[in-house]
Protein backbone atom coordinates (compact mmCIF):
# COMPACT_ATOMS: atom_id res chain seq x y z
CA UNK A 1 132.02 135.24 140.59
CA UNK A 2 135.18 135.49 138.70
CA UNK A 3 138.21 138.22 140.18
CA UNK A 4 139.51 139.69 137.36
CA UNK A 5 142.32 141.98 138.17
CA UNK A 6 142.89 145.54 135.81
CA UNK A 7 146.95 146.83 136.44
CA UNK A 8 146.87 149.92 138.38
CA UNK A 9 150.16 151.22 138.19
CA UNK A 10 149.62 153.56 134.99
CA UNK A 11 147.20 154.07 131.92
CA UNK A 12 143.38 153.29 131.09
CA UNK A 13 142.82 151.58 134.35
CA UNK A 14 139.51 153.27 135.23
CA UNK A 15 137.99 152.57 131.86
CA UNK A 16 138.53 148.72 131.98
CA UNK A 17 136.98 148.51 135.57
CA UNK A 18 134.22 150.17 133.99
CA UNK A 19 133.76 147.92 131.42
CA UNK A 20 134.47 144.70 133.64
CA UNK A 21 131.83 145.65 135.49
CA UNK A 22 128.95 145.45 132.64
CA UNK A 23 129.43 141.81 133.37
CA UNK A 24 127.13 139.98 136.70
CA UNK A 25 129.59 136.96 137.02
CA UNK A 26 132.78 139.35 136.89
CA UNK A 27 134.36 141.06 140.39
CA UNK A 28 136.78 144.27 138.75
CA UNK A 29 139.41 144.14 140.88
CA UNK A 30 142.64 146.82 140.99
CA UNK A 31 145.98 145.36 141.01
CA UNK A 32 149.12 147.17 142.17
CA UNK A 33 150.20 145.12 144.95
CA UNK A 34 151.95 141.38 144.78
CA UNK A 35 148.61 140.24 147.44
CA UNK A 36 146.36 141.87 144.78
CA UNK A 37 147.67 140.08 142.06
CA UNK A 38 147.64 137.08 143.97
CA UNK A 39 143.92 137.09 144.29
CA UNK A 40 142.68 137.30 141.23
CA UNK A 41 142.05 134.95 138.65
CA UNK A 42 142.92 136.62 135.47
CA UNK A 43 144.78 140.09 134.36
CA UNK A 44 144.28 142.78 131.90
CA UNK A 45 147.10 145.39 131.08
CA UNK A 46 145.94 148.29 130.22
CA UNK A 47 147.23 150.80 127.44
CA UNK A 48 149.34 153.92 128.92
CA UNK A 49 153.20 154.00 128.51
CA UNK A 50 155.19 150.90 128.27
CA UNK A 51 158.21 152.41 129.82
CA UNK A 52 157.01 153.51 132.51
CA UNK A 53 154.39 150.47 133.29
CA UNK A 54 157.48 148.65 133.24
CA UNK A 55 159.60 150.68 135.38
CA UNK A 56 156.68 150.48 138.09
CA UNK A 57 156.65 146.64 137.97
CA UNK A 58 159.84 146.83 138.87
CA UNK A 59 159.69 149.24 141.81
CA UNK A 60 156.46 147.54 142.88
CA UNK A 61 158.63 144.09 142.32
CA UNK A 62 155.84 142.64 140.34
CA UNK A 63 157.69 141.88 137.22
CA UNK A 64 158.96 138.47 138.24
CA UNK A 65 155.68 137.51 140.19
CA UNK A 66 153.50 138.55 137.06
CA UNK A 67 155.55 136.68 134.31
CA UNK A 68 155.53 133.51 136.80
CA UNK A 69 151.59 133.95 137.12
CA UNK A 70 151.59 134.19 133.20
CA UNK A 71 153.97 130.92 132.45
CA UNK A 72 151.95 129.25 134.87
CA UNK A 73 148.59 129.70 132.38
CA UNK A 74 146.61 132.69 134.49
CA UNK A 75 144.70 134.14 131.31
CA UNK A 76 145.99 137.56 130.69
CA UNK A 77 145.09 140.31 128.44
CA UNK A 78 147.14 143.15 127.15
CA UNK A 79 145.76 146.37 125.40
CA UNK A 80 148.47 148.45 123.66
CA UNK A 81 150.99 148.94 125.88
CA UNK A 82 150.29 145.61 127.54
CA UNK A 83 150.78 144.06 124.28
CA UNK A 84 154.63 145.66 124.44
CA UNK A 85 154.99 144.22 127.79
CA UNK A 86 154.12 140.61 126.82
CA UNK A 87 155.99 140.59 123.82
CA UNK A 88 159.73 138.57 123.34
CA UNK A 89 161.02 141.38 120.72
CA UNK A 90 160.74 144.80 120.63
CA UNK A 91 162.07 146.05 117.18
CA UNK A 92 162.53 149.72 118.59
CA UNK A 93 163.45 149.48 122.57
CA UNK A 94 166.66 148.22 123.90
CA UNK A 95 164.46 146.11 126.53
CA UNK A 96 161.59 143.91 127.16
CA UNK A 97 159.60 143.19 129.99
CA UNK A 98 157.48 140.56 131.02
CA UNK A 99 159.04 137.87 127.86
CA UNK A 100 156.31 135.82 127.91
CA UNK A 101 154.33 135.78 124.31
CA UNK A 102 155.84 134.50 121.24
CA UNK A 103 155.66 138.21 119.26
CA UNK A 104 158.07 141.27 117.81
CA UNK A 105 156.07 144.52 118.12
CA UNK A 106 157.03 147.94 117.27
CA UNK A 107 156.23 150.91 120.26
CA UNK A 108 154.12 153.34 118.67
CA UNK A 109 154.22 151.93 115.06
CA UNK A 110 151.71 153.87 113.77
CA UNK A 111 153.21 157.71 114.80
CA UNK A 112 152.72 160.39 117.65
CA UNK A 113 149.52 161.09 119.30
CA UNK A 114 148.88 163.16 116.53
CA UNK A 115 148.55 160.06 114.35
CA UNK A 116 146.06 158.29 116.62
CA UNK A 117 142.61 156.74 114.48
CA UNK A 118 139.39 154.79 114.83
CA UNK A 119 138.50 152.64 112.31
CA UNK A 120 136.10 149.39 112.14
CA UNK A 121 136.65 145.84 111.41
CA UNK A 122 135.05 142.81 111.40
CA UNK A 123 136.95 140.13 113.58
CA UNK A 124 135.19 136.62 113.07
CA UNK A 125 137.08 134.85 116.45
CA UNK A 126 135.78 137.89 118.88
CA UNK A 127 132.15 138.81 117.27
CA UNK A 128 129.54 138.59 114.12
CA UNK A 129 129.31 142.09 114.35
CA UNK A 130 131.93 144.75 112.88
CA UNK A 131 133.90 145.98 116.17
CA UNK A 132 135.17 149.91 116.89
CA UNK A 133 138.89 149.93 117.48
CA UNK A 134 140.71 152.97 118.61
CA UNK A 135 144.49 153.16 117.90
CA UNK A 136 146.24 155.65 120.38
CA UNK A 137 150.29 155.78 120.11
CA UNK A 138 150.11 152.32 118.86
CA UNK A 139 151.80 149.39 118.50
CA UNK A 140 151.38 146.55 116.05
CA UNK A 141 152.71 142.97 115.80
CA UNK A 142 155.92 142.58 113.49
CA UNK A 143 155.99 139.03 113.32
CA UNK A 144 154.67 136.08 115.40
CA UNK A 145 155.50 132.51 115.68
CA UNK A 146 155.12 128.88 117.01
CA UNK A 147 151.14 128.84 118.12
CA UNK A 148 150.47 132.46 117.96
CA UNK A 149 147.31 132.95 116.54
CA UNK A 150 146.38 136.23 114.51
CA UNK A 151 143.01 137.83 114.75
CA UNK A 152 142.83 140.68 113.53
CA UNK A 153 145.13 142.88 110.74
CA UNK A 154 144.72 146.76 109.72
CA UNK A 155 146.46 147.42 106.71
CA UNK A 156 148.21 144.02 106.71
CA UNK A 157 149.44 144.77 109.90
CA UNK A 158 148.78 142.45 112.80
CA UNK A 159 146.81 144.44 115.30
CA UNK A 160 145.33 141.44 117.85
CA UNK A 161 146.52 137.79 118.42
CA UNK A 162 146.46 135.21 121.03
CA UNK A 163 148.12 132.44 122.27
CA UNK A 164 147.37 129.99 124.60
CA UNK A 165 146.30 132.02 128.30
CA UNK A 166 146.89 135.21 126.63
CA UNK A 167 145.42 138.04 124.50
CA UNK A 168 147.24 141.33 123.07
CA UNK A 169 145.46 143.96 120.89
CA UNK A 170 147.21 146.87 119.24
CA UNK A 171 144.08 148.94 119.97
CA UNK A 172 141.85 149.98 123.48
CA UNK A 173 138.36 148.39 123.35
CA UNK A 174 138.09 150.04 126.42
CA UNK A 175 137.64 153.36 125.11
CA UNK A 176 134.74 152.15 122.81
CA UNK A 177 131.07 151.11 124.29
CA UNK A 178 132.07 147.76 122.64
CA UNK A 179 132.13 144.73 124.98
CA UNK A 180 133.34 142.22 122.24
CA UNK A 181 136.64 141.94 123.16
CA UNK A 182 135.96 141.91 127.26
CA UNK A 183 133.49 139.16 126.64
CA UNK A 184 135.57 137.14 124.77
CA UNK A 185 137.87 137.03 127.48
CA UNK A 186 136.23 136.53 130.02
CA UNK A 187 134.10 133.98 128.71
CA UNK A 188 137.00 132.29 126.07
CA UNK A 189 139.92 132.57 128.30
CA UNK A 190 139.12 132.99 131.85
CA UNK A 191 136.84 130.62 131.83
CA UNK A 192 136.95 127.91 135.16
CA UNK A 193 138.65 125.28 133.00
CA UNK A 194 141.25 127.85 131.50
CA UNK A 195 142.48 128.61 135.12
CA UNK A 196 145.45 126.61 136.07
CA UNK A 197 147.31 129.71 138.43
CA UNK A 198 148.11 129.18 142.04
């Protein structure tokens, strides 16, 4: 059984348990405590509000534990927002957060709420089949380099990458009934051998 931990301080929280627990060899697990994160083996961010997501790591003083547990290789995934908070460069915020992947993203790139779309795509690396993504507020990749890898682009755009433990998507496959994206973490990057947190 494999802990996998969904951030609980703000955002789609509820949605990724959901769909973490589709899987037998997964335990969902909610993290908003320093013990919490300390027990689990890998980490999703969830899309809400970067700001504020990052505000509350602070208060919660889980921004310095959670980059550590990142740098250290614990596989971690982050949808929209949590995209913003891995990132080293934010084109249009006069902070970052957690520092840790090698990206420049613009917060809500694509407009308002207002502006928010579905569209499908067909993304080789996370499934045969075309995937649903749902873009809510946001963000997309600016530019990426050393060993990023890009996955995925909407209108030229980079929309999900990954590099080494972790994952970022512009979109929320968490508000789809798509599992693509969850299984390919789990079983890609939180796999046994992937795991080198302590």
């Amino acid at each position: 059984m494999i802990k996998i931990g969904v951030l609980g301080l703000q955002g789609a929280v509820a949605e990724h348990i959901t769909m973490l627990h589709q899987f037998d060899n997964v335990q969902p697990v909610v993290v908003k405590t320093k013990p919490e994160l300390d027990s689990v083996e890998a980490l999703i961010m969830p899309g809400g509000e970067s700001t504020a997501i990052g505000k509350l790591l602070d208060d919660f003083n889980l921004m310095d534990v959670l980059a550590e547990r990142i740098r250290k290789g614990m596989p971690v995934w982050g949808t929209c927002a949590g995209m913003i908070l891995l990132a080293k460069k934010i084109s249009n915020h006069d902070r970052t957060f957690l520092n840790a992947m090698d990206i420049q993203v613009r917060r809500n790139a694509y407009g308002s709420q207002l502006d928010s779309f579905r569209t499908t795509l067909n993304i080789p690396e996370i499934s045969e089949a075309e995937i649903p993504l749902v873009f809510i507020r946001a963000p997309y990749v600016e530019e990426a380099w050393n060993d990023v890898k890009v996955l995925a682009k909407v209108d030229d755009k980079i929309v999900a990458c990954k590099q080494n433990n972790m994952l970022a998507t512009s979109f929320h496959p968490e508000l789809t009934n798509d599992l693509s994206f969850h299984k390919y973490f789990i079983e890609k990057m939180v796999k046994p051998g992937n795991i080198n947190a302590d």
